[in-house]
PDB file of N, CA and C in Angstrom:
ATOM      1  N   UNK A   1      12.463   3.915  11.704  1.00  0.00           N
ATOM      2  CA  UNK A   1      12.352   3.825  10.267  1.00  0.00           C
ATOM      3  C   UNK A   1      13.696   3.468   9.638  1.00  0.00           C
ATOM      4  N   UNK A   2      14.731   3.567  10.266  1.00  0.00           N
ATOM      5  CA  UNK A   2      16.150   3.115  10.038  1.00  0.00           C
ATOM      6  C   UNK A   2      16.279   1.680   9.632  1.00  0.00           C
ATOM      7  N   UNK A   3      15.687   1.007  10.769  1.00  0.00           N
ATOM      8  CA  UNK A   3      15.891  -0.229  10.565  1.00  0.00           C
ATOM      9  C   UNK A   3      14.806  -0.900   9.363  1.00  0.00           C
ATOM     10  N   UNK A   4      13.257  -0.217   9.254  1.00  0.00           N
ATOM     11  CA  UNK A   4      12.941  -0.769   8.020  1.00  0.00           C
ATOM     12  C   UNK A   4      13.761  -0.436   6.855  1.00  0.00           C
ATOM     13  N   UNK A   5      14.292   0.933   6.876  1.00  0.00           N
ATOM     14  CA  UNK A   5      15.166   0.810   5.685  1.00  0.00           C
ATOM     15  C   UNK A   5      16.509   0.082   5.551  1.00  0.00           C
ATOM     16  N   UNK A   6      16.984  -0.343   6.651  1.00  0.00           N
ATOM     17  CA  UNK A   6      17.923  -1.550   6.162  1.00  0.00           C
ATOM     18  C   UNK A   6      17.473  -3.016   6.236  1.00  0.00           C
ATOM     19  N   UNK A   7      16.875  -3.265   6.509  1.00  0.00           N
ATOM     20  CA  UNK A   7      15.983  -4.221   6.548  1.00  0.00           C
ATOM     21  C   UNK A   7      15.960  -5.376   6.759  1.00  0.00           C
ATOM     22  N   UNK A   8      16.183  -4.687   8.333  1.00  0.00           N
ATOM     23  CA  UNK A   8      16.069  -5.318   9.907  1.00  0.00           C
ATOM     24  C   UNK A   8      14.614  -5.495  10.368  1.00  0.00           C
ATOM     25  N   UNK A   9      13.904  -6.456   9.929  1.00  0.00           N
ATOM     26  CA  UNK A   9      12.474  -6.521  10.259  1.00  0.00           C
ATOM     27  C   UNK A   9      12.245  -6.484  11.359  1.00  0.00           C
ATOM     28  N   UNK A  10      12.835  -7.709  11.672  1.00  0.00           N
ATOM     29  CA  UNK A  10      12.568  -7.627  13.301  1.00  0.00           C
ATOM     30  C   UNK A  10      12.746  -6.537  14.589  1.00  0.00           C
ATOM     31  N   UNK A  11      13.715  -6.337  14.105  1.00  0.00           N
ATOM     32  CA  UNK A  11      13.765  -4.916  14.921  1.00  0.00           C
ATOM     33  C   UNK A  11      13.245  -3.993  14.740  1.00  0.00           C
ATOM     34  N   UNK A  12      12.833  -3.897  13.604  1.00  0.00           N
ATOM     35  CA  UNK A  12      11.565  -2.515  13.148  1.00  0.00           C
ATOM     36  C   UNK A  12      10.355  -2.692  14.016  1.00  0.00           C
ATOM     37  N   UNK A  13      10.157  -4.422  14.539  1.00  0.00           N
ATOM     38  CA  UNK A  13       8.831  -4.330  14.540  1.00  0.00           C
ATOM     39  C   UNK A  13       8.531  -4.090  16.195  1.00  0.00           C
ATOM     40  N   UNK A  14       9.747  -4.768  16.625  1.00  0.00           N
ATOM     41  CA  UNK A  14       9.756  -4.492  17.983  1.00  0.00           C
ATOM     42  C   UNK A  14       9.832  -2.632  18.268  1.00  0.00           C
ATOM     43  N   UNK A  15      10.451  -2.167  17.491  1.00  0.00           N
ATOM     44  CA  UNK A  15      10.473  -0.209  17.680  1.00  0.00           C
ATOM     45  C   UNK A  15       9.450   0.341  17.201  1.00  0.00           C
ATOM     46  N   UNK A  16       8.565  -0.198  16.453  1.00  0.00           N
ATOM     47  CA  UNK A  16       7.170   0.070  15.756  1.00  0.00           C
ATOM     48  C   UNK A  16       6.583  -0.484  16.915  1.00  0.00           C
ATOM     49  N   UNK A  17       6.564  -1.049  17.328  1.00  0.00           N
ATOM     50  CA  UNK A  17       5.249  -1.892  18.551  1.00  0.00           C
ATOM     51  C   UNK A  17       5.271  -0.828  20.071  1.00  0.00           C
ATOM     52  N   UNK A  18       7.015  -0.387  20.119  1.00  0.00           N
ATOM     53  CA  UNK A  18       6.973   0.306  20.872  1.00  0.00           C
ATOM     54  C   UNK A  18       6.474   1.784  20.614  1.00  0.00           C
ATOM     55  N   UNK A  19       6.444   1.896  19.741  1.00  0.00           N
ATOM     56  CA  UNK A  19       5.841   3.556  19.743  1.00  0.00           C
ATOM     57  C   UNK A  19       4.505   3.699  19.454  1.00  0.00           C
ATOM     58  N   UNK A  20       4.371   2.308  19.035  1.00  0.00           N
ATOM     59  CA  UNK A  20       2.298   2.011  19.664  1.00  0.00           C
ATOM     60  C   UNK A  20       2.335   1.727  21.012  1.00  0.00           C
ATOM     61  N   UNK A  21       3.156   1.315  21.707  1.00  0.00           N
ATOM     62  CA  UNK A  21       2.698   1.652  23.053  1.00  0.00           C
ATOM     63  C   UNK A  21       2.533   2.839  23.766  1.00  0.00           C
ATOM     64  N   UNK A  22       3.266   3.697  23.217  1.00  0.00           N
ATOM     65  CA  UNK A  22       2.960   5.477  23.963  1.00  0.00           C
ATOM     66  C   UNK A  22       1.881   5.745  23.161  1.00  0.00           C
ATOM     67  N   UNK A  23       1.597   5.946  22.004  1.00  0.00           N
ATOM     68  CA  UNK A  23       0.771   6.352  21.358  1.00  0.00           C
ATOM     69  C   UNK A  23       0.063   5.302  20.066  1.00  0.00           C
ATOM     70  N   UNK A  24      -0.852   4.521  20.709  1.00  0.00           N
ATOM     71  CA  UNK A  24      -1.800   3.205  19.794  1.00  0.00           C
ATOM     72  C   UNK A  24      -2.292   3.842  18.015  1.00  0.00           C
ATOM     73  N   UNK A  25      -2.477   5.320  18.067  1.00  0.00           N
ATOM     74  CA  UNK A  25      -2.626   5.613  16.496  1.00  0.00           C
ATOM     75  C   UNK A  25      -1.689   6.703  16.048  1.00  0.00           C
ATOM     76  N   UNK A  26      -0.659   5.874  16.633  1.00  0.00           N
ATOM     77  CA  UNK A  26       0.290   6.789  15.578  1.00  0.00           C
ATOM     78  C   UNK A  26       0.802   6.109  13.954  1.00  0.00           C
ATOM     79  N   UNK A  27       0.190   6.607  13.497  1.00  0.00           N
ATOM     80  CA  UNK A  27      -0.008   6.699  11.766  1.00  0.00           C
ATOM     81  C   UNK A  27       1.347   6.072  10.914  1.00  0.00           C
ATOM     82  N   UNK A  28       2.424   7.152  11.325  1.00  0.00           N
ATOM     83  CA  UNK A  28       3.683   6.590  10.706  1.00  0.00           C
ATOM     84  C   UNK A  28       3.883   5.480  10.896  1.00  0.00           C
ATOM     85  N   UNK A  29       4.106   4.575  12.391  1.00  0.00           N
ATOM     86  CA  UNK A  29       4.573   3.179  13.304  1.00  0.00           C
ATOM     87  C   UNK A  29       3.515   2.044  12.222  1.00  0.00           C
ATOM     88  N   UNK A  30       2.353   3.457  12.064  1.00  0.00           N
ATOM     89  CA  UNK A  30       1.097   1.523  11.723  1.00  0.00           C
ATOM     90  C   UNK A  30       1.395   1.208  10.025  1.00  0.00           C
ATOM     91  N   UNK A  31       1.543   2.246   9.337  1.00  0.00           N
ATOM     92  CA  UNK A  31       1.779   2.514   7.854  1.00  0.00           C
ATOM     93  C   UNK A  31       2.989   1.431   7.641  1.00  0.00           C
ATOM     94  N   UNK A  32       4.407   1.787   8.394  1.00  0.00           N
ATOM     95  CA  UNK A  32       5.206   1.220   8.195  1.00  0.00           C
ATOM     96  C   UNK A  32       5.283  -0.228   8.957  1.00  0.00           C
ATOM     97  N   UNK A  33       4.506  -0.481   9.793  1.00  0.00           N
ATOM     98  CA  UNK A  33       4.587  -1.907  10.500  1.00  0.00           C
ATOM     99  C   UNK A  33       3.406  -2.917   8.840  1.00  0.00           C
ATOM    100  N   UNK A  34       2.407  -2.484   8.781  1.00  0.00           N
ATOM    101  CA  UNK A  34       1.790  -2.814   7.534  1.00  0.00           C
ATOM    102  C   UNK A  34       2.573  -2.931   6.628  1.00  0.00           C
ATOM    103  N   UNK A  35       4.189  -2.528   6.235  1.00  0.00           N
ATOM    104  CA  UNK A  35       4.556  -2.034   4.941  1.00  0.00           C
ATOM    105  C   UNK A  35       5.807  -3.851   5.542  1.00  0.00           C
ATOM    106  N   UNK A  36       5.578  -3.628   6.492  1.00  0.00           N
ATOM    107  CA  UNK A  36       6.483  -5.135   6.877  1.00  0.00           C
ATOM    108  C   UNK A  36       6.283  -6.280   6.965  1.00  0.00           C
ATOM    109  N   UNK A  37       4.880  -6.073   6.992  1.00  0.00           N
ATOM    110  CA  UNK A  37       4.282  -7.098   6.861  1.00  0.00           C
ATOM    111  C   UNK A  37       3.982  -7.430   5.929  1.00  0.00           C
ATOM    112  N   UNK A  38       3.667  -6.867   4.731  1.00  0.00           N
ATOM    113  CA  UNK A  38       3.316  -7.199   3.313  1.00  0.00           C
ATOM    114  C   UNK A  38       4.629  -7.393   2.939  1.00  0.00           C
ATOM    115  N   UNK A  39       5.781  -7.048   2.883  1.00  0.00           N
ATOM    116  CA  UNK A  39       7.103  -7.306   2.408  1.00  0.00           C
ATOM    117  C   UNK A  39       7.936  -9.113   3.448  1.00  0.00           C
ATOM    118  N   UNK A  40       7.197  -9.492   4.307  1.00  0.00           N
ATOM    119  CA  UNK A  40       7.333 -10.867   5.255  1.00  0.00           C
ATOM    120  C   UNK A  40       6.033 -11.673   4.679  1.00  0.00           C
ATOM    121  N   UNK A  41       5.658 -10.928   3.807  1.00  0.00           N
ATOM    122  CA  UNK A  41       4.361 -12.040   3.424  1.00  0.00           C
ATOM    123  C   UNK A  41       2.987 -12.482   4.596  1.00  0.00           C
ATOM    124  N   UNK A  42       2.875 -11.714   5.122  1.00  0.00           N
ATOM    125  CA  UNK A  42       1.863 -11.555   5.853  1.00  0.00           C
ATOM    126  C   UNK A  42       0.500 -10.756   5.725  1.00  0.00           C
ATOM    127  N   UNK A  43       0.435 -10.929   4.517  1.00  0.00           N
ATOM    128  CA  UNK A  43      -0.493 -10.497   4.188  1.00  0.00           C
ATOM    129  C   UNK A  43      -1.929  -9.762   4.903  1.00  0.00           C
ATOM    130  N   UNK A  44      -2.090 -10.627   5.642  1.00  0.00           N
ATOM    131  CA  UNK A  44      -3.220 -10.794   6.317  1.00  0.00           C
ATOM    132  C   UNK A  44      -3.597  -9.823   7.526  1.00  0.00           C
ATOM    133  N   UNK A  45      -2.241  -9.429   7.847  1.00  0.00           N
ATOM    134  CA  UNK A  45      -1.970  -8.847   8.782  1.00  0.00           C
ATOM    135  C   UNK A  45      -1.947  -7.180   8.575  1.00  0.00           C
ATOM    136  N   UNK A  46      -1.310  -7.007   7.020  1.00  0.00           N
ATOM    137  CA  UNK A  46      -1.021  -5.719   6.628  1.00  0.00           C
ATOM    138  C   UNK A  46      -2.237  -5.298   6.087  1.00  0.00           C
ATOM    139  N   UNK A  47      -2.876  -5.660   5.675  1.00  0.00           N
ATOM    140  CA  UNK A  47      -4.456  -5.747   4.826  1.00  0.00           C
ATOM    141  C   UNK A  47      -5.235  -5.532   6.449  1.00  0.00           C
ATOM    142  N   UNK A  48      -5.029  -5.768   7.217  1.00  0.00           N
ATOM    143  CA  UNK A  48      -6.087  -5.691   8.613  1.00  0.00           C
ATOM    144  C   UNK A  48      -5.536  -4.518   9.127  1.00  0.00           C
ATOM    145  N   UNK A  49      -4.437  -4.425   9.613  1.00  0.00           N
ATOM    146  CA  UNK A  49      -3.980  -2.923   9.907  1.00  0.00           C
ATOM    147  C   UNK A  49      -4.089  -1.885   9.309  1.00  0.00           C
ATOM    148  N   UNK A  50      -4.164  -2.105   7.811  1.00  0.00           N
ATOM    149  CA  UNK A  50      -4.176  -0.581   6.686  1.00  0.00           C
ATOM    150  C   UNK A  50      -5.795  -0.336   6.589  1.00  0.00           C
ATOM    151  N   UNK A  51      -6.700  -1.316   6.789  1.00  0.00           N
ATOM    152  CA  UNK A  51      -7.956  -1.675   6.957  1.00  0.00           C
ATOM    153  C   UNK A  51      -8.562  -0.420   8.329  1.00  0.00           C
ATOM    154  N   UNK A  52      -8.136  -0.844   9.336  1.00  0.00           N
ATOM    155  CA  UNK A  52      -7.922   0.053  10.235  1.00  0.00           C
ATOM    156  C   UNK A  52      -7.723   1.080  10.219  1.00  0.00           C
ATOM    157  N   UNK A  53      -6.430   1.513   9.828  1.00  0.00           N
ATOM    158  CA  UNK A  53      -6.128   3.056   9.114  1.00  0.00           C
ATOM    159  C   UNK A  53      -7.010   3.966   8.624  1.00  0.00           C
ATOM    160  N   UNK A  54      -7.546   2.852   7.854  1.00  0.00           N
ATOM    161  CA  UNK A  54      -8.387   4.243   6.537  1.00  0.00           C
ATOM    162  C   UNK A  54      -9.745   3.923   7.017  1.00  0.00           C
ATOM    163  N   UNK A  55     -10.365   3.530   8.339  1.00  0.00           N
ATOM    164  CA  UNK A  55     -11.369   3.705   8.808  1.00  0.00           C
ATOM    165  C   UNK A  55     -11.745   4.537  10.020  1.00  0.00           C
ATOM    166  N   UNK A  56     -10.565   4.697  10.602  1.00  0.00           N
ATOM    167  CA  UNK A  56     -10.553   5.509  11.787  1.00  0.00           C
ATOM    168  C   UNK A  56      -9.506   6.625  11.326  1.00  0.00           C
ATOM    169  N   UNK A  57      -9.147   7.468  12.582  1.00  0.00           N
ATOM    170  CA  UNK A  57      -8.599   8.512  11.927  1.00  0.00           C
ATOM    171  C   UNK A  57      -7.429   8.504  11.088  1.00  0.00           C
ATOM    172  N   UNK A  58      -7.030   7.539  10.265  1.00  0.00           N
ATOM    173  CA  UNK A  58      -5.868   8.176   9.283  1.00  0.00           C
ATOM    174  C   UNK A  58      -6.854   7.951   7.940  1.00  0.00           C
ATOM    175  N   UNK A  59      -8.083   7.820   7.812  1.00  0.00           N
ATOM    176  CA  UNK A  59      -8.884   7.946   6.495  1.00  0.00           C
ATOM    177  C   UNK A  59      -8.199   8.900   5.774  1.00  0.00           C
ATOM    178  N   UNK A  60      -7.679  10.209   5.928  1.00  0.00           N
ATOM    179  CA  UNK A  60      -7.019  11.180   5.230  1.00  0.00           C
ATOM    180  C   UNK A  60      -5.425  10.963   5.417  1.00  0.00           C
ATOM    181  N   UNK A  61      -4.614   9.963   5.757  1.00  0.00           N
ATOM    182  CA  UNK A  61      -3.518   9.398   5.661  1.00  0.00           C
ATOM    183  C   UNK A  61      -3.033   9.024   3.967  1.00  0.00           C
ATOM    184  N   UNK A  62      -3.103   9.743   3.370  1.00  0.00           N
ATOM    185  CA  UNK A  62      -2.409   9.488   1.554  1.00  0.00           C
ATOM    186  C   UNK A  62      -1.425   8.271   1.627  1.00  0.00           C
ATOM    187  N   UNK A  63      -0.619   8.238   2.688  1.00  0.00           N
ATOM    188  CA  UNK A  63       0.141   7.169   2.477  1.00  0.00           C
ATOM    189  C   UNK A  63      -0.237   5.517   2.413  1.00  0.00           C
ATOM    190  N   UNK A  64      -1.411   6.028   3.765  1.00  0.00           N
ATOM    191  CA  UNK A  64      -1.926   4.435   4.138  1.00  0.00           C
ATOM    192  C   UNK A  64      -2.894   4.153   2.735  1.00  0.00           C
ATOM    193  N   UNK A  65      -3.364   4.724   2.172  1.00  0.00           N
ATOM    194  CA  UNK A  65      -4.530   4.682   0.933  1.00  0.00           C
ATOM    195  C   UNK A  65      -3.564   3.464   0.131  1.00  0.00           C
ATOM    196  N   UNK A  66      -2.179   4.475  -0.333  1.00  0.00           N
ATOM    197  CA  UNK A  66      -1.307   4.128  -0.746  1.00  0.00           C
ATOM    198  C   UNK A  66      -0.546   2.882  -1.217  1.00  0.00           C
ATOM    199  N   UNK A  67      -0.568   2.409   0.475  1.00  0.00           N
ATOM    200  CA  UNK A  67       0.057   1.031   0.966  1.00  0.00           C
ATOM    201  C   UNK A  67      -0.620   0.320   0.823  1.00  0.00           C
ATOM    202  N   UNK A  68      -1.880   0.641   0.930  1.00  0.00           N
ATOM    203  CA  UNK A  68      -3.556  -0.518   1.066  1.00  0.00           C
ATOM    204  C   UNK A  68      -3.549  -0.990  -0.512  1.00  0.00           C
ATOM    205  N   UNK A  69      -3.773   0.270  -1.475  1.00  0.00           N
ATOM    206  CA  UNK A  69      -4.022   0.002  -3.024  1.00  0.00           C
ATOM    207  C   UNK A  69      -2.812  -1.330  -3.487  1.00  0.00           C
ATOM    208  N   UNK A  70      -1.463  -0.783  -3.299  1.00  0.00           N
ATOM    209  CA  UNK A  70      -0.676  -1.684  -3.543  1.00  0.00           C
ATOM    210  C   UNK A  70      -0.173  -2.918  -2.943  1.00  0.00           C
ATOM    211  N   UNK A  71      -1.398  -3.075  -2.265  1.00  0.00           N
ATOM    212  CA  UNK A  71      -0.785  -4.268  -1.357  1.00  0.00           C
ATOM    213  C   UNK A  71      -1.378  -5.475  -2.741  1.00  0.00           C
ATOM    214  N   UNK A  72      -0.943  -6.760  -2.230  1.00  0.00           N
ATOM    215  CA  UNK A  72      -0.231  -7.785  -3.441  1.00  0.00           C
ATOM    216  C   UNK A  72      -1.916  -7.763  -4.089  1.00  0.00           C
ATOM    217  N   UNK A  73      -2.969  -7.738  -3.698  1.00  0.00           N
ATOM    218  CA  UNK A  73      -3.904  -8.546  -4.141  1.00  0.00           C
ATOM    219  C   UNK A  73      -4.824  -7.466  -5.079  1.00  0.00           C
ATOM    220  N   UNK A  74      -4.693  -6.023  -4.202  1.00  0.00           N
ATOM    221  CA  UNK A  74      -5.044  -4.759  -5.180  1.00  0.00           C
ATOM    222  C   UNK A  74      -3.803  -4.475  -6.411  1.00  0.00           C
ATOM    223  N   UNK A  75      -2.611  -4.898  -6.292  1.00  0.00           N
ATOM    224  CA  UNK A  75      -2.391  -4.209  -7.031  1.00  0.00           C
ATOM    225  C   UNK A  75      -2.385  -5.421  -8.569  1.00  0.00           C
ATOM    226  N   UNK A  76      -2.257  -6.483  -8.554  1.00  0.00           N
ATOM    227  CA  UNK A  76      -2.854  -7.405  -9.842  1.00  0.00           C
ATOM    228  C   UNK A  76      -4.089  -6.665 -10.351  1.00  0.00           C
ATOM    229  N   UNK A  77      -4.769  -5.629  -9.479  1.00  0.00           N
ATOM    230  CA  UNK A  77      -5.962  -5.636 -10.028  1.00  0.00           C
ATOM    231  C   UNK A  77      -5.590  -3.808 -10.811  1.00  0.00           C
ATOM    232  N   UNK A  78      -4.467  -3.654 -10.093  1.00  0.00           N
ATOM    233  CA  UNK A  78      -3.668  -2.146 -11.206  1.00  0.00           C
ATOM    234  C   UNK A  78      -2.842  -2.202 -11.674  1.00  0.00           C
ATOM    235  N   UNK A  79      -2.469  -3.388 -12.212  1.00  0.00           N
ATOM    236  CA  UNK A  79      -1.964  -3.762 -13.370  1.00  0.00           C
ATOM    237  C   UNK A  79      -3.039  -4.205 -14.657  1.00  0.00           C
ATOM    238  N   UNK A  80      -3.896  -4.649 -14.257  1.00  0.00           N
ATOM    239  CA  UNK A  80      -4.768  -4.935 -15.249  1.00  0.00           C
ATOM    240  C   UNK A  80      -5.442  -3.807 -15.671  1.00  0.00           C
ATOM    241  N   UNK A  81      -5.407  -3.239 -14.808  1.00  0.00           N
ATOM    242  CA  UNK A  81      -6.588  -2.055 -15.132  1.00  0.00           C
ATOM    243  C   UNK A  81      -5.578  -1.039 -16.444  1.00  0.00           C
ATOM    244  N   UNK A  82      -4.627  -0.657 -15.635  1.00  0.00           N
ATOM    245  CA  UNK A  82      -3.308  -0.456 -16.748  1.00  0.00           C
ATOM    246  C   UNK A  82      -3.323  -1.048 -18.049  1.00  0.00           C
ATOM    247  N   UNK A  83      -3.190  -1.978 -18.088  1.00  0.00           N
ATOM    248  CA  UNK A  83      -3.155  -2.864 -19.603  1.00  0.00           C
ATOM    249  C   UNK A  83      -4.082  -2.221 -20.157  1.00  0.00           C
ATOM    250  N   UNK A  84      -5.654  -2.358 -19.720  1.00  0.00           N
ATOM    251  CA  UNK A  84      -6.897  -2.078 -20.682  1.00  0.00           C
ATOM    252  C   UNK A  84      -6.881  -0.578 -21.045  1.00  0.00           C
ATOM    253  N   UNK A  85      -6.347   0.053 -20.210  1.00  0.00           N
ATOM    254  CA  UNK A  85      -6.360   1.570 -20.800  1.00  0.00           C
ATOM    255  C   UNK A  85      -5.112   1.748 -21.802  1.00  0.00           C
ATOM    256  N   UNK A  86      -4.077   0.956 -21.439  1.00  0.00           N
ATOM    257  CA  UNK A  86      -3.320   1.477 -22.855  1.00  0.00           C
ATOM    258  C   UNK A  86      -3.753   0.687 -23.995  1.00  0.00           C
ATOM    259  N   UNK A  87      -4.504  -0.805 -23.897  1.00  0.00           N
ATOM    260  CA  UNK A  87      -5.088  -1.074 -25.319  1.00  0.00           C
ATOM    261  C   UNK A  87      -6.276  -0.432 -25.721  1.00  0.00           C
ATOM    262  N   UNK A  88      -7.407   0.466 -24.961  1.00  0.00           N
ATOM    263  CA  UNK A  88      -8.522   1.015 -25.189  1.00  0.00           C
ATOM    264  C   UNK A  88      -7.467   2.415 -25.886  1.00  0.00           C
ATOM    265  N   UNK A  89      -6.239   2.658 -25.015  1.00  0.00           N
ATOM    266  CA  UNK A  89      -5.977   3.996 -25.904  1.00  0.00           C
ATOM    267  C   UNK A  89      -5.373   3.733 -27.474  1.00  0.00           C
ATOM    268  N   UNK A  90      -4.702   2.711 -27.478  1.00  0.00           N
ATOM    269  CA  UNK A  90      -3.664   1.977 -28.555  1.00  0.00           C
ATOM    270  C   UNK A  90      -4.990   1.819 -29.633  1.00  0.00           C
ATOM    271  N   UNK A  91      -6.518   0.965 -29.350  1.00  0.00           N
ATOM    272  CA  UNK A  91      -7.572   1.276 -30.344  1.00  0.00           C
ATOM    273  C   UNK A  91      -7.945   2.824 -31.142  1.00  0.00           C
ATOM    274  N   UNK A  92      -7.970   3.520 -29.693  1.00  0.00           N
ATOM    275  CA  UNK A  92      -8.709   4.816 -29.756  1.00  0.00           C
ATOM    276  C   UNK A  92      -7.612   5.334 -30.932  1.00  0.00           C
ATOM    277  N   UNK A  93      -5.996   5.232 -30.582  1.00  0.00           N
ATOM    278  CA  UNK A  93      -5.359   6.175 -31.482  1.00  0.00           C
ATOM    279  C   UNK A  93      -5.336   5.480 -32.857  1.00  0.00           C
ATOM    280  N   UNK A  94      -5.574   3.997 -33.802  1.00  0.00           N
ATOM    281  CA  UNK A  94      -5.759   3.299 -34.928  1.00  0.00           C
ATOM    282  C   UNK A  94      -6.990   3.956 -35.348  1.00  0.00           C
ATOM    283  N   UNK A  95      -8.267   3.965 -34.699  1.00  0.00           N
ATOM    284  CA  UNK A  95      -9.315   4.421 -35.170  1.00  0.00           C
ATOM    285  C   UNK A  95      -9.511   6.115 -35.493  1.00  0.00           C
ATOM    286  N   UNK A  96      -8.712   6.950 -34.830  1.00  0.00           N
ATOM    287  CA  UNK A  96      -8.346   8.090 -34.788  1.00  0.00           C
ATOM    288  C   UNK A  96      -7.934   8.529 -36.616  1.00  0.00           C
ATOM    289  N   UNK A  97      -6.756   7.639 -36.571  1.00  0.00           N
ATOM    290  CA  UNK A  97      -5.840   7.283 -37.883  1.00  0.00           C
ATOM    291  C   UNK A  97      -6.438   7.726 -38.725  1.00  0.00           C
ATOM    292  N   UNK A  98      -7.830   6.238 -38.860  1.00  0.00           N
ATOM    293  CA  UNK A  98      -8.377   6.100 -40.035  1.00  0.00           C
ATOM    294  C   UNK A  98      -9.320   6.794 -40.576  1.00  0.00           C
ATOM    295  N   UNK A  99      -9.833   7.533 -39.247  1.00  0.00           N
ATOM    296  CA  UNK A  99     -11.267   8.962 -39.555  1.00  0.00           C
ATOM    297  C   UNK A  99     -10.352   9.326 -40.183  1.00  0.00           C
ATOM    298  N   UNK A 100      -9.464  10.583 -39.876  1.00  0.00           N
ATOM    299  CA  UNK A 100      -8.908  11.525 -40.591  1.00  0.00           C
ATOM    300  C   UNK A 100      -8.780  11.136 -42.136  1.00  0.00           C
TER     301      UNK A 100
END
């Protein structure tokens, strides 16, 4: 996790690949190999692995939920969702106003 945080991809991925080789669902290695791949633009790849995650046993993994929601294509869709609730609230509090 060193090297994703300096951000040494490549070498993350080769030390992530290796600690799926002792152990194929270990949670942390797949979370953060997904989290490298969406940050290399690989979309495709991180979206299939986090896919994985939250179907087999890391379904109760908070992080992978996490990584999945914000990956590039969910999260345009929580940003928008954002917007409409602060203009549904920005209505709610004008109309509020004018009862009183």
């Amino acid at each position: 996790m060193l090297l994703f945080a300096q951000e040494s991809y490549a070498d993350a991925i080769t030390s992530f690949y290796k600690a799926l080789s002792i152990d194929n669902m270990h949670l942390p290695s797949l979370v953060h190999l997904s989290r490298i791949y969406m940050k290399t633009d690989e979309l495709e790849m991180a979206e299939g692995l986090l896919d994985g995650i939250t179907k087999s046993n890391g379904w109760n993994c908070a992080e992978a939920w996490f990584v999945f929601f914000f990956s590039k294509k969910l999260y345009i869709f929580y940003i928008l969702l954002n917007k409409y609730i602060f203009i549904l609230f920005f209505l709610g509090f004008i109309l509020v106003k004018y009862v009183r």
